[in-house]
C-alpha atoms as a PDB file:
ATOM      1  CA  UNK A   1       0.000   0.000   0.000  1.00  0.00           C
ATOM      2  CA  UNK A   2       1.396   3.403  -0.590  1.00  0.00           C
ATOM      3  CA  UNK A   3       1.272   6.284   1.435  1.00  0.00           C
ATOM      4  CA  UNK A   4      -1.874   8.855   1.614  1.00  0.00           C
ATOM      5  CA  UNK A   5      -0.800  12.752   1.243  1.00  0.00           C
ATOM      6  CA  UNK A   6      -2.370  14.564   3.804  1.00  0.00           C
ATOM      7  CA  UNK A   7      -1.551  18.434   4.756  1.00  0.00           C
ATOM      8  CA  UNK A   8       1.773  17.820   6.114  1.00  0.00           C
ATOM      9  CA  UNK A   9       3.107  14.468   5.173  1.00  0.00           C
ATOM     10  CA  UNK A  10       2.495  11.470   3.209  1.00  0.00           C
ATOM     11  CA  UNK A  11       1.824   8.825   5.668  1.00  0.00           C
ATOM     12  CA  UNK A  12       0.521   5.266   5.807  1.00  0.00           C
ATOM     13  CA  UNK A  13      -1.360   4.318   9.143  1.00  0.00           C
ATOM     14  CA  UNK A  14      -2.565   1.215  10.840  1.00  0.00           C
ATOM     15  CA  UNK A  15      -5.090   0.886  13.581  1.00  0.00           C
ATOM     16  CA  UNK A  16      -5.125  -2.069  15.950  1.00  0.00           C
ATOM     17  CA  UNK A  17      -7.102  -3.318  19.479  1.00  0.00           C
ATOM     18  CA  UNK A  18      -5.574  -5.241  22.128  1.00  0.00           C
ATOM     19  CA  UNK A  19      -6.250  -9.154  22.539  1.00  0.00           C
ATOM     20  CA  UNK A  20      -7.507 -10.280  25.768  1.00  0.00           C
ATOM     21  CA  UNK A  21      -3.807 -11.999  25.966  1.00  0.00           C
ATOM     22  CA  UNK A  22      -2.317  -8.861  24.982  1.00  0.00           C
ATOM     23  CA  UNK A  23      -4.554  -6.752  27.161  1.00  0.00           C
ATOM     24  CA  UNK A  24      -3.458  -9.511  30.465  1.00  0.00           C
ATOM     25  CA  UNK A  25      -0.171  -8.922  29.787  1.00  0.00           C
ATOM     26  CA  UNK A  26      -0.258  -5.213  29.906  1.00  0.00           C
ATOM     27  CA  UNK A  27       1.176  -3.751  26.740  1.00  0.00           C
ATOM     28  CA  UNK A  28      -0.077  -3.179  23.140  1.00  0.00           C
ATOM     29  CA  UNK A  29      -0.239  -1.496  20.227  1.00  0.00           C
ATOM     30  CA  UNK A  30      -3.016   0.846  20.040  1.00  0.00           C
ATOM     31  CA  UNK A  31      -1.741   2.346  16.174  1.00  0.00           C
ATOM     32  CA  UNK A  32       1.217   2.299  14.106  1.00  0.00           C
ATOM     33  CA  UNK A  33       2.721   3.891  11.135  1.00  0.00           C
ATOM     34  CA  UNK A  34       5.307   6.022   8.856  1.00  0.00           C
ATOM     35  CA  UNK A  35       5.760   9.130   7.392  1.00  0.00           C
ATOM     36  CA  UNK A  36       7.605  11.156   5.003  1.00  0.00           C
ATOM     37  CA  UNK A  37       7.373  14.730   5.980  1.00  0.00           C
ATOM     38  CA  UNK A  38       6.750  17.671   3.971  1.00  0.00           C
ATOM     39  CA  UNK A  39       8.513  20.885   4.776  1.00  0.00           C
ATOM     40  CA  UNK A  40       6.127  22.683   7.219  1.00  0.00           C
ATOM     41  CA  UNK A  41       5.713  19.561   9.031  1.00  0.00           C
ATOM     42  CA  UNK A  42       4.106  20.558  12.656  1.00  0.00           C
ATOM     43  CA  UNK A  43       2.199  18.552  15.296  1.00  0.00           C
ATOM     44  CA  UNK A  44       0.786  19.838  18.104  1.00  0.00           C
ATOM     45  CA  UNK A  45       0.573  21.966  20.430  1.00  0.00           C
ATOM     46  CA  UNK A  46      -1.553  18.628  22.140  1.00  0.00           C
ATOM     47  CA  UNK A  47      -1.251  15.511  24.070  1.00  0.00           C
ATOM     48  CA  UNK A  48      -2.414  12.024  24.070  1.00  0.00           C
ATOM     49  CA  UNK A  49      -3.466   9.418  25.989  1.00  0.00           C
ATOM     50  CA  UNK A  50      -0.709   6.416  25.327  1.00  0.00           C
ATOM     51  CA  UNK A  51       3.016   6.645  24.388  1.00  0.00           C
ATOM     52  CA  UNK A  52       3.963   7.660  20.944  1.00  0.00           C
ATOM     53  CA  UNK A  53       7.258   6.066  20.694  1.00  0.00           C
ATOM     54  CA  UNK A  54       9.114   8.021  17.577  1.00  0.00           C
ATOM     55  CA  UNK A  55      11.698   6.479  15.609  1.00  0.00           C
ATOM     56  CA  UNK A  56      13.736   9.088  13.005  1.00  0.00           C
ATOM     57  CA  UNK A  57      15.122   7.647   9.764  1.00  0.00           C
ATOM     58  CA  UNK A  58      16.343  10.523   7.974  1.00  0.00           C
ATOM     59  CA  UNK A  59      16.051  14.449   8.484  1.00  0.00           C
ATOM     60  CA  UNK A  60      15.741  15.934  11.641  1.00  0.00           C
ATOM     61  CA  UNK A  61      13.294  16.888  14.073  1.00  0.00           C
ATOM     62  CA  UNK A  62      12.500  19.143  16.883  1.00  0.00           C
ATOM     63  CA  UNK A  63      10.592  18.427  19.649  1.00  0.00           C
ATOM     64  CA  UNK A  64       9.103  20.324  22.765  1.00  0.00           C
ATOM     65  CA  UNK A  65       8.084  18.014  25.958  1.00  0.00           C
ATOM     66  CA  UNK A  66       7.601  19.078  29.403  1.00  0.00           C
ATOM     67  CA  UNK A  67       9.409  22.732  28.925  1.00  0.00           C
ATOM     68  CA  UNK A  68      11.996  21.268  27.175  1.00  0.00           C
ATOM     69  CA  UNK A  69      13.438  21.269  23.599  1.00  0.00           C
ATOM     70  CA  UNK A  70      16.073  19.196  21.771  1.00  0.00           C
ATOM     71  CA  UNK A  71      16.842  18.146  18.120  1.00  0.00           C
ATOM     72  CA  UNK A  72      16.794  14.980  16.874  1.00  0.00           C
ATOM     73  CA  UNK A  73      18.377  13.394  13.758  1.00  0.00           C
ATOM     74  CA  UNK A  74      18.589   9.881  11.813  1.00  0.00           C
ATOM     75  CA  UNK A  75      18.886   7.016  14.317  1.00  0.00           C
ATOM     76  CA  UNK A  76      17.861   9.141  17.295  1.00  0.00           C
ATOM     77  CA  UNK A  77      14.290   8.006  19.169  1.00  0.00           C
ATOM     78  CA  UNK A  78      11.629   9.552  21.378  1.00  0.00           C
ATOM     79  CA  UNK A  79       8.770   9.127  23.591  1.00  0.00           C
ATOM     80  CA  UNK A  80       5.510  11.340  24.003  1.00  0.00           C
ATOM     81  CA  UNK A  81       4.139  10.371  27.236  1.00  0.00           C
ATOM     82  CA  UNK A  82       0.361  10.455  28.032  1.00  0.00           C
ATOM     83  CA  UNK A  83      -1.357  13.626  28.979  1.00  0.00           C
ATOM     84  CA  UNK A  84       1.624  15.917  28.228  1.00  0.00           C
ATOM     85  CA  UNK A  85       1.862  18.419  26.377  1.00  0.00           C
ATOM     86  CA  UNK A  86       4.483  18.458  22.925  1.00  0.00           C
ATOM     87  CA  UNK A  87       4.672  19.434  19.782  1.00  0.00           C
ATOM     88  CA  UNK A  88       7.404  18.568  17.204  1.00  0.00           C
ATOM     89  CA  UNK A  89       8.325  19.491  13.754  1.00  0.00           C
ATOM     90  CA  UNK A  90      10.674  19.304  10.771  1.00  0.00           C
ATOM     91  CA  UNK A  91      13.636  21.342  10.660  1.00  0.00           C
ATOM     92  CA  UNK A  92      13.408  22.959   7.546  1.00  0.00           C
ATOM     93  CA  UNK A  93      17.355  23.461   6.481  1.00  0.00           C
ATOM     94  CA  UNK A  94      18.172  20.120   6.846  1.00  0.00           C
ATOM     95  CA  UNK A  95      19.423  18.631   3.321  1.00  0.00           C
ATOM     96  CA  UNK A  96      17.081  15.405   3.931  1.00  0.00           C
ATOM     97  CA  UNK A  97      13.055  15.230   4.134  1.00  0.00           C
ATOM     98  CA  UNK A  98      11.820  13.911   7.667  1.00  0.00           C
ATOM     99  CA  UNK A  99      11.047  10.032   7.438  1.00  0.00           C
ATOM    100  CA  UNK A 100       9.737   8.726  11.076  1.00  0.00           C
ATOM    101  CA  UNK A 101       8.132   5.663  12.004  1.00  0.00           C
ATOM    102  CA  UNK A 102       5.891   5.376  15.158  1.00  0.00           C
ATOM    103  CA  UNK A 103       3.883   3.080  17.684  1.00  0.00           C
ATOM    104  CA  UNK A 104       1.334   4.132  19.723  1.00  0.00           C
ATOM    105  CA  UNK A 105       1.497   1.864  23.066  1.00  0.00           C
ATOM    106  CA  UNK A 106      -0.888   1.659  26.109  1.00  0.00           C
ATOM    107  CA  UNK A 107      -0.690  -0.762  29.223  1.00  0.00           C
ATOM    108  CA  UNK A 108       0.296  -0.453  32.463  1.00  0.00           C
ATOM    109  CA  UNK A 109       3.418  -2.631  31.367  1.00  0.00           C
ATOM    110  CA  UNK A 110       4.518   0.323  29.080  1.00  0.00           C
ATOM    111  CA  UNK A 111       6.420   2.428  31.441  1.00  0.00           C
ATOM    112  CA  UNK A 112       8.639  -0.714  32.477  1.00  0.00           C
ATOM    113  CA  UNK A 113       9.446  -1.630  28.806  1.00  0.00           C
ATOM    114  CA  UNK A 114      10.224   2.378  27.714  1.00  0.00           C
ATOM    115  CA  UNK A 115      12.401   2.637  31.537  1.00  0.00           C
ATOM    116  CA  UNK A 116      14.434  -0.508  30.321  1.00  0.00           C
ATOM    117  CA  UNK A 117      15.569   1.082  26.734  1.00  0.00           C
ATOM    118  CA  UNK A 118      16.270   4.159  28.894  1.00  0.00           C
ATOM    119  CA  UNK A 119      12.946   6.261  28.255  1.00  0.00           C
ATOM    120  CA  UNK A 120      11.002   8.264  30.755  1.00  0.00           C
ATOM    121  CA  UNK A 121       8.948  11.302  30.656  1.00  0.00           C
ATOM    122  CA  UNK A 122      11.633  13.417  32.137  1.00  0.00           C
ATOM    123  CA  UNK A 123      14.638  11.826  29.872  1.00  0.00           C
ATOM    124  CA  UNK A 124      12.031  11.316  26.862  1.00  0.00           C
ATOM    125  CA  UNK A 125      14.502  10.878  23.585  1.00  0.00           C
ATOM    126  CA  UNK A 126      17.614   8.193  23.056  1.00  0.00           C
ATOM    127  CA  UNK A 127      20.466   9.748  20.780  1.00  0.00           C
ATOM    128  CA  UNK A 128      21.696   7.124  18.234  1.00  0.00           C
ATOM    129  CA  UNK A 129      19.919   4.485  19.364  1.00  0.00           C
ATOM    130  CA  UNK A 130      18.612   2.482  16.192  1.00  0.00           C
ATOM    131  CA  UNK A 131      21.561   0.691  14.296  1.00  0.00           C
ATOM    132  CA  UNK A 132      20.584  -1.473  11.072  1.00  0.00           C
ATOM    133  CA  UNK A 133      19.232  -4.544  13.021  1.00  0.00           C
ATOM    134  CA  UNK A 134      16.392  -2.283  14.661  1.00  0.00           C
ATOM    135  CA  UNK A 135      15.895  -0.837  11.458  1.00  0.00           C
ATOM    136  CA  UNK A 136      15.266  -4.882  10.044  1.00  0.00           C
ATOM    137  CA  UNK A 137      12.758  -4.886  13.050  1.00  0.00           C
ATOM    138  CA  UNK A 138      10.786  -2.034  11.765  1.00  0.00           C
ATOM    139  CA  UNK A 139      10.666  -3.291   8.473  1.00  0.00           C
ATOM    140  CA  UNK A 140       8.955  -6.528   9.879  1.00  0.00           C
ATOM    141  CA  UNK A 141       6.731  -4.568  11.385  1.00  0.00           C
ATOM    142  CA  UNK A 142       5.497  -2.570   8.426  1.00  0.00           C
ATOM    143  CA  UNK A 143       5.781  -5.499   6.499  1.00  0.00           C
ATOM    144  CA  UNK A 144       3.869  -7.355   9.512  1.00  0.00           C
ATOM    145  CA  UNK A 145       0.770  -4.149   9.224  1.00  0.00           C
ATOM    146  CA  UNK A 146       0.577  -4.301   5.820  1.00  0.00           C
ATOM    147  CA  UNK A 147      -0.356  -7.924   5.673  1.00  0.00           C
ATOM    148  CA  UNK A 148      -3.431  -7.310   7.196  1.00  0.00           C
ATOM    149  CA  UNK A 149      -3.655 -10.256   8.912  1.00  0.00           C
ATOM    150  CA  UNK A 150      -3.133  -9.501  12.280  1.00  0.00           C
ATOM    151  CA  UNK A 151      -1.547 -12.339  14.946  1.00  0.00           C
ATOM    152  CA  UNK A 152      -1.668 -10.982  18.545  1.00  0.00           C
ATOM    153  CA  UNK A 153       1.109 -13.075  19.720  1.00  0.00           C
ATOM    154  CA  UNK A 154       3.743 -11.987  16.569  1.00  0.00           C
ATOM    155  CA  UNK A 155       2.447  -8.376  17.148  1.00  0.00           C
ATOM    156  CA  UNK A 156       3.852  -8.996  20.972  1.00  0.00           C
ATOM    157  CA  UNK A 157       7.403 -10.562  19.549  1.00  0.00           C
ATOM    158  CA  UNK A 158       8.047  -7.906  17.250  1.00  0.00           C
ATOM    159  CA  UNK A 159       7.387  -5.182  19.931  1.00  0.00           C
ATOM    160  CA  UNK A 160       9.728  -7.041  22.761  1.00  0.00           C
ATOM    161  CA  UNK A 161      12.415  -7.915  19.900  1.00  0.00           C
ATOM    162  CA  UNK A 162      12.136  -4.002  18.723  1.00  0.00           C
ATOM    163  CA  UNK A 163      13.080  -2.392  22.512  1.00  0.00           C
ATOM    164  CA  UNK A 164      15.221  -5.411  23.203  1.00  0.00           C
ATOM    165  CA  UNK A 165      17.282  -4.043  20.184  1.00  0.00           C
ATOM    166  CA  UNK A 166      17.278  -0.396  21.103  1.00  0.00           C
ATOM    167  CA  UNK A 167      18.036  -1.325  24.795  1.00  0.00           C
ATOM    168  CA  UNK A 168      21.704  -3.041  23.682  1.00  0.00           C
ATOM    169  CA  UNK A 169      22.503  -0.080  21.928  1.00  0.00           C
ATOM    170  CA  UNK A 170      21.582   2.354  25.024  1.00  0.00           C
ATOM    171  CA  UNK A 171      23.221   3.003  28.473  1.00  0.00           C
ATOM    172  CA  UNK A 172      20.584   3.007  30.603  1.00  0.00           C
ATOM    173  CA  UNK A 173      22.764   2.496  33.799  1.00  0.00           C
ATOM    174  CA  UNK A 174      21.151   6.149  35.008  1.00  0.00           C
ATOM    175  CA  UNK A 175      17.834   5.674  33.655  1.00  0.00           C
ATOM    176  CA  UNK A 176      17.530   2.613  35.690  1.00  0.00           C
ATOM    177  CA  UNK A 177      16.910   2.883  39.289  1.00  0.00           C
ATOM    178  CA  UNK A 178      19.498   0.312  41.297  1.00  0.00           C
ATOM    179  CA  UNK A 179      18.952  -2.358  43.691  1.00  0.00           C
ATOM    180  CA  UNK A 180      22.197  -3.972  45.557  1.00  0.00           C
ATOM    181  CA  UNK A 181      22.155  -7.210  44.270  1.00  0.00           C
ATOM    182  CA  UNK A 182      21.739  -8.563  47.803  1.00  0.00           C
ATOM    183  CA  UNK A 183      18.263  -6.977  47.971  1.00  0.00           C
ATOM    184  CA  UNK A 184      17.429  -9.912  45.107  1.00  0.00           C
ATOM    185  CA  UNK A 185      18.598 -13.009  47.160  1.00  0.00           C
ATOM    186  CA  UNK A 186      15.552 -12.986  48.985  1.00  0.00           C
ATOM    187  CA  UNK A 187      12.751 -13.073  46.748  1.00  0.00           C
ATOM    188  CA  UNK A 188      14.925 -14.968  44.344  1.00  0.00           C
ATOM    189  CA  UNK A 189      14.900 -17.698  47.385  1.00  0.00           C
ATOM    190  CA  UNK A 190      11.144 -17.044  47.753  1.00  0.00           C
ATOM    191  CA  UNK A 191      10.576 -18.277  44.150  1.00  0.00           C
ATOM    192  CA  UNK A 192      12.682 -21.449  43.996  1.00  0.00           C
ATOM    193  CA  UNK A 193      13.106 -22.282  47.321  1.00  0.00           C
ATOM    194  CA  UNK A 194      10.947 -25.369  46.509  1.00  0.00           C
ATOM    195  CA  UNK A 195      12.690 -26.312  43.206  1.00  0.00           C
ATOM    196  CA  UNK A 196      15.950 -27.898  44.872  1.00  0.00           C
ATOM    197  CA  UNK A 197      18.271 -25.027  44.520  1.00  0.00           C
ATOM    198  CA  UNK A 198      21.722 -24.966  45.924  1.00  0.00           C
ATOM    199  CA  UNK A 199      23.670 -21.472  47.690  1.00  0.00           C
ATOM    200  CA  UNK A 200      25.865 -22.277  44.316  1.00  0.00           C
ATOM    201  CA  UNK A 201      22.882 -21.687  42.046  1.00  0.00           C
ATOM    202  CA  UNK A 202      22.118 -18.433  43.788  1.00  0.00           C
ATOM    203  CA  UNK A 203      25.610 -17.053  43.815  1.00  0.00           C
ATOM    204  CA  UNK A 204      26.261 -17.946  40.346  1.00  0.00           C
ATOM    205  CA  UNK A 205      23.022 -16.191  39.147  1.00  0.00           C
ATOM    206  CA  UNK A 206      23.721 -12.476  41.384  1.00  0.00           C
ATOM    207  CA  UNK A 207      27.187 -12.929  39.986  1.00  0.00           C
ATOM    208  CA  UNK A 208      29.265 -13.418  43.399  1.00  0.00           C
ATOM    209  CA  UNK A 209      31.494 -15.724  44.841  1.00  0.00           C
ATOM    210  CA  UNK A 210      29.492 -18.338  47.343  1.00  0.00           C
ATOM    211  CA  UNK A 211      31.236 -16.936  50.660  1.00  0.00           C
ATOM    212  CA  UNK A 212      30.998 -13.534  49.328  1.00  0.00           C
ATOM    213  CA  UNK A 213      27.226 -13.973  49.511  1.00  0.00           C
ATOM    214  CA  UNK A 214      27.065 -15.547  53.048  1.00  0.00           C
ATOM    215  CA  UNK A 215      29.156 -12.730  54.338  1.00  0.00           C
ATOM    216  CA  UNK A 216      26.700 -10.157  52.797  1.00  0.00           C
ATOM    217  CA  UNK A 217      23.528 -12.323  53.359  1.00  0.00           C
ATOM    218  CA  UNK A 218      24.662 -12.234  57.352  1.00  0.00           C
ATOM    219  CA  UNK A 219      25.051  -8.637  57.590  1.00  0.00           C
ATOM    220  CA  UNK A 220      21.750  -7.506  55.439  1.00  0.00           C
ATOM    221  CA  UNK A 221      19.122 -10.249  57.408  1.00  0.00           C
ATOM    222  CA  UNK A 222      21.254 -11.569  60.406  1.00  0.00           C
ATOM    223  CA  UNK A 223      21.159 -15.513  59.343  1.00  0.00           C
ATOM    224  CA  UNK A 224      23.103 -17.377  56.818  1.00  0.00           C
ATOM    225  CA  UNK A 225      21.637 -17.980  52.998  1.00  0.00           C
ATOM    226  CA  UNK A 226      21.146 -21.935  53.425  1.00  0.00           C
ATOM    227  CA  UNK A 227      19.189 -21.020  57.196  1.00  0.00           C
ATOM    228  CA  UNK A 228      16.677 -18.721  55.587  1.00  0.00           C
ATOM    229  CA  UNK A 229      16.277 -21.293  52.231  1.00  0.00           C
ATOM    230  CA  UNK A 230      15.807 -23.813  55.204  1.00  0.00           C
ATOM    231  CA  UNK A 231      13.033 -21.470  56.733  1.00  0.00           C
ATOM    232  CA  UNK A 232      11.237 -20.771  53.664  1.00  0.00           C
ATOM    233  CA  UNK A 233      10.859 -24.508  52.810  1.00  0.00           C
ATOM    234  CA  UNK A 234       9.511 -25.115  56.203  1.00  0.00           C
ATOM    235  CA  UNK A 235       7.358 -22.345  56.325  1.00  0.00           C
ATOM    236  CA  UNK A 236       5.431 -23.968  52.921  1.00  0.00           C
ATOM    237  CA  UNK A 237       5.813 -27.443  54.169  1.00  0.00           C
ATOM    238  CA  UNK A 238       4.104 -25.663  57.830  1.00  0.00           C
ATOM    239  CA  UNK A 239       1.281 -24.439  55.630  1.00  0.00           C
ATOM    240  CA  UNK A 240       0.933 -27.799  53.140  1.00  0.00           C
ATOM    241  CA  UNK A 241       0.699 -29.883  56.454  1.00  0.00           C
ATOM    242  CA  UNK A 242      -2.231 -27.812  57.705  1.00  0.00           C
ATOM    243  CA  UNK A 243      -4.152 -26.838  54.653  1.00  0.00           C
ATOM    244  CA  UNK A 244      -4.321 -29.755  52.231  1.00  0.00           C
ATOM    245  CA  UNK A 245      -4.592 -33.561  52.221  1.00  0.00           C
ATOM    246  CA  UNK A 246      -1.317 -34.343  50.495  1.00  0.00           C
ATOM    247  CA  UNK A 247       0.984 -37.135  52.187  1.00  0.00           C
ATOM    248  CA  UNK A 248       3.969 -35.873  54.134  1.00  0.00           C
ATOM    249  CA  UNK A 249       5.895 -38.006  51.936  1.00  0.00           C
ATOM    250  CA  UNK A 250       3.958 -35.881  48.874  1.00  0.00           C
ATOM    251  CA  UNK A 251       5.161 -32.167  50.967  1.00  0.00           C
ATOM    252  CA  UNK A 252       8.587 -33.420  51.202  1.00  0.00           C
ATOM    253  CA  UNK A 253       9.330 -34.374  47.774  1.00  0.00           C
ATOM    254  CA  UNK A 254       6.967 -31.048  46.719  1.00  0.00           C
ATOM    255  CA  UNK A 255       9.091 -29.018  48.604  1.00  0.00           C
ATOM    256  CA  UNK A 256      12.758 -30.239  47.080  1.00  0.00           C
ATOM    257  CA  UNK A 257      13.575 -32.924  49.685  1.00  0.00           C
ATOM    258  CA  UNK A 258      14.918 -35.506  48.504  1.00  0.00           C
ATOM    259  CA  UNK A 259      13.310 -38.102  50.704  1.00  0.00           C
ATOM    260  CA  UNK A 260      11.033 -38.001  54.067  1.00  0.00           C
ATOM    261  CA  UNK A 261      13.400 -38.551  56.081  1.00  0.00           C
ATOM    262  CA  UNK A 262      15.334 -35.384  55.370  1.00  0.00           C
ATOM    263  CA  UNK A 263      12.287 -33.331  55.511  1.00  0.00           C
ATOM    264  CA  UNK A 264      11.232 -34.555  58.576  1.00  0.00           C
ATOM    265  CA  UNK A 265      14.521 -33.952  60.304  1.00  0.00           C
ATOM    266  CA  UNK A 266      14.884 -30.533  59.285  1.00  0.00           C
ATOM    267  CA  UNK A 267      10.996 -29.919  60.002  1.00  0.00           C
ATOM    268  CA  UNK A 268      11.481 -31.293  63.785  1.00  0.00           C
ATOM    269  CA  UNK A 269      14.404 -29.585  64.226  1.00  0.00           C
ATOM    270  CA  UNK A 270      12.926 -26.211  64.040  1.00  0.00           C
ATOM    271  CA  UNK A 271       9.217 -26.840  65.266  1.00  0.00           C
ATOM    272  CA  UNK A 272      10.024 -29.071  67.714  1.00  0.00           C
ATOM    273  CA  UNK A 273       7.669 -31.870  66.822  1.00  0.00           C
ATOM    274  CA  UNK A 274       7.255 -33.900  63.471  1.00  0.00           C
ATOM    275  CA  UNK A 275       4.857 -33.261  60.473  1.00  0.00           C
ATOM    276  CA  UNK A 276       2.875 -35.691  61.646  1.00  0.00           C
ATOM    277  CA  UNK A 277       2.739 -34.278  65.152  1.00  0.00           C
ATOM    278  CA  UNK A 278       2.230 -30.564  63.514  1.00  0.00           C
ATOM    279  CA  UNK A 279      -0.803 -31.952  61.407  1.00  0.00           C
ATOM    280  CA  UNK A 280      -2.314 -33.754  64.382  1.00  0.00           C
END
């Protein structure tokens, strides 16, 4: 399909409503499309209600958010956030014609996937952040709209594979708001406490050494990794023994022991009577 002239640009558009898949897991595209600007290009003053996520292939753009002003060129990117004000347009002494693409998202999901590429409503554009394997992405995408035939869940894999792109060629280290990585042992343990895990598998996933963890683990929570993995398997075995009908046999082996007896060792050890005492 070609592209429509309208007052301002020739532009193709594509209009889309979210699955109830898409719509559970909190991001979609509510439009899409591209443009090739004429030389009074000029939208706004206005806002809108999603995020128009703006991606520049040639020319160069200006555009006002939030009191603030900056100029954009080929490979650069930004974000209109919803209910603020902008306005943008072409600059018109620049040697080639504006060509953008965009996607209108909405979700409650949206604001995560923009603050991982680096993109928030006070830090709304990325500077040379689309290299040629983005650019392939877009093209699927167009490619993917002018099909027609719309498939939620190829819709979703194009959008994650298009900011998954943009966020290796971004550093986001000051977008992103940091947790120590000790702060993640815990409800990493909370998780897979029941799948059979091992201090080793934790350390190796935050990255550390296994004593370097104890030695932080005992001075953020005051007990050792392996006493609090303990406690957390006991806790669920605790609740399994007085809310369902499953064996204790059953609880153990649910809760990564690798036999009854080991389970009901531990589980003595710290209640001070077996499961089958605890059940009554």
């Amino acid at each position: 399909m070609d592209m429509q002239e309208y007052a301002h640009e020739f532009a193709e558009h594509w209009y889309s409503l979210p699955t109830p898949m898409q719509a559970a897991g909190g991001s979609w595209i509510v439009r899409a499309g591209h443009n090739k600007a004429k030389p009074h290009y000029v939208v706004g003053p206005k806002s809108i209600q999603q995020y128009g996520f703006h991606l520049i292939q040639s020319g160069k753009v200006q555009v006002t958010s939030g009191g603030v002003t900056v100029e954009l060129v080929e490979s650069d990117a930004f974000c209109l956030f919803p209910g603020k004000s902008y306005m943008y347009q072409a600059i018109p002494d620049c040697s080639e014609e504006l060509h953008m693409v965009w996607l209108a998202l909405d979700g409650p999901q949206v604001t995560f996937l923009l603050l991982e590429v680096g993109l928030t409503d006070a830090s709304f554009h990325l500077r040379q952040a689309l290299d040629h394997r983005v650019w392939a992405t877009i093209r699927q995408f167009i490619q993917y709209f002018q099909k027609g035939k719309l498939d939620s869940m190829r819709e979703q894999s194009l959008l994650f594979e298009l900011l998954w792109r943009i966020k290796q060629n971004t550093d986001i280290q000051q977008a992103m708001p940091q947790r120590h990585w000790v702060a993640e042992v815990k409800p990493y343990m909370e998780l897979h406490c029941t799948e059979n895990i091992k201090i080793d598998d934790i350390a190796r996933y935050m990255g550390v050494h296994r004593s370097h963890l104890y030695t932080a683990f005992m001075k953020e929570f005051d007990c050792s990794p392996m006493q609090y993995l303990q406690r957390l398997r006991l806790e669920k075995g605790s609740q399994l023994l007085k809310k369902t009908d499953l064996s204790v046999t059953e609880i153990a082996l649910s809760l990564g022991y690798p036999d009854l007896f080991s389970f009901t060792r531990a589980f003595t050890k710290l209640y001070g009577i077996s499961p089958k005492g605890y059940r009554g």
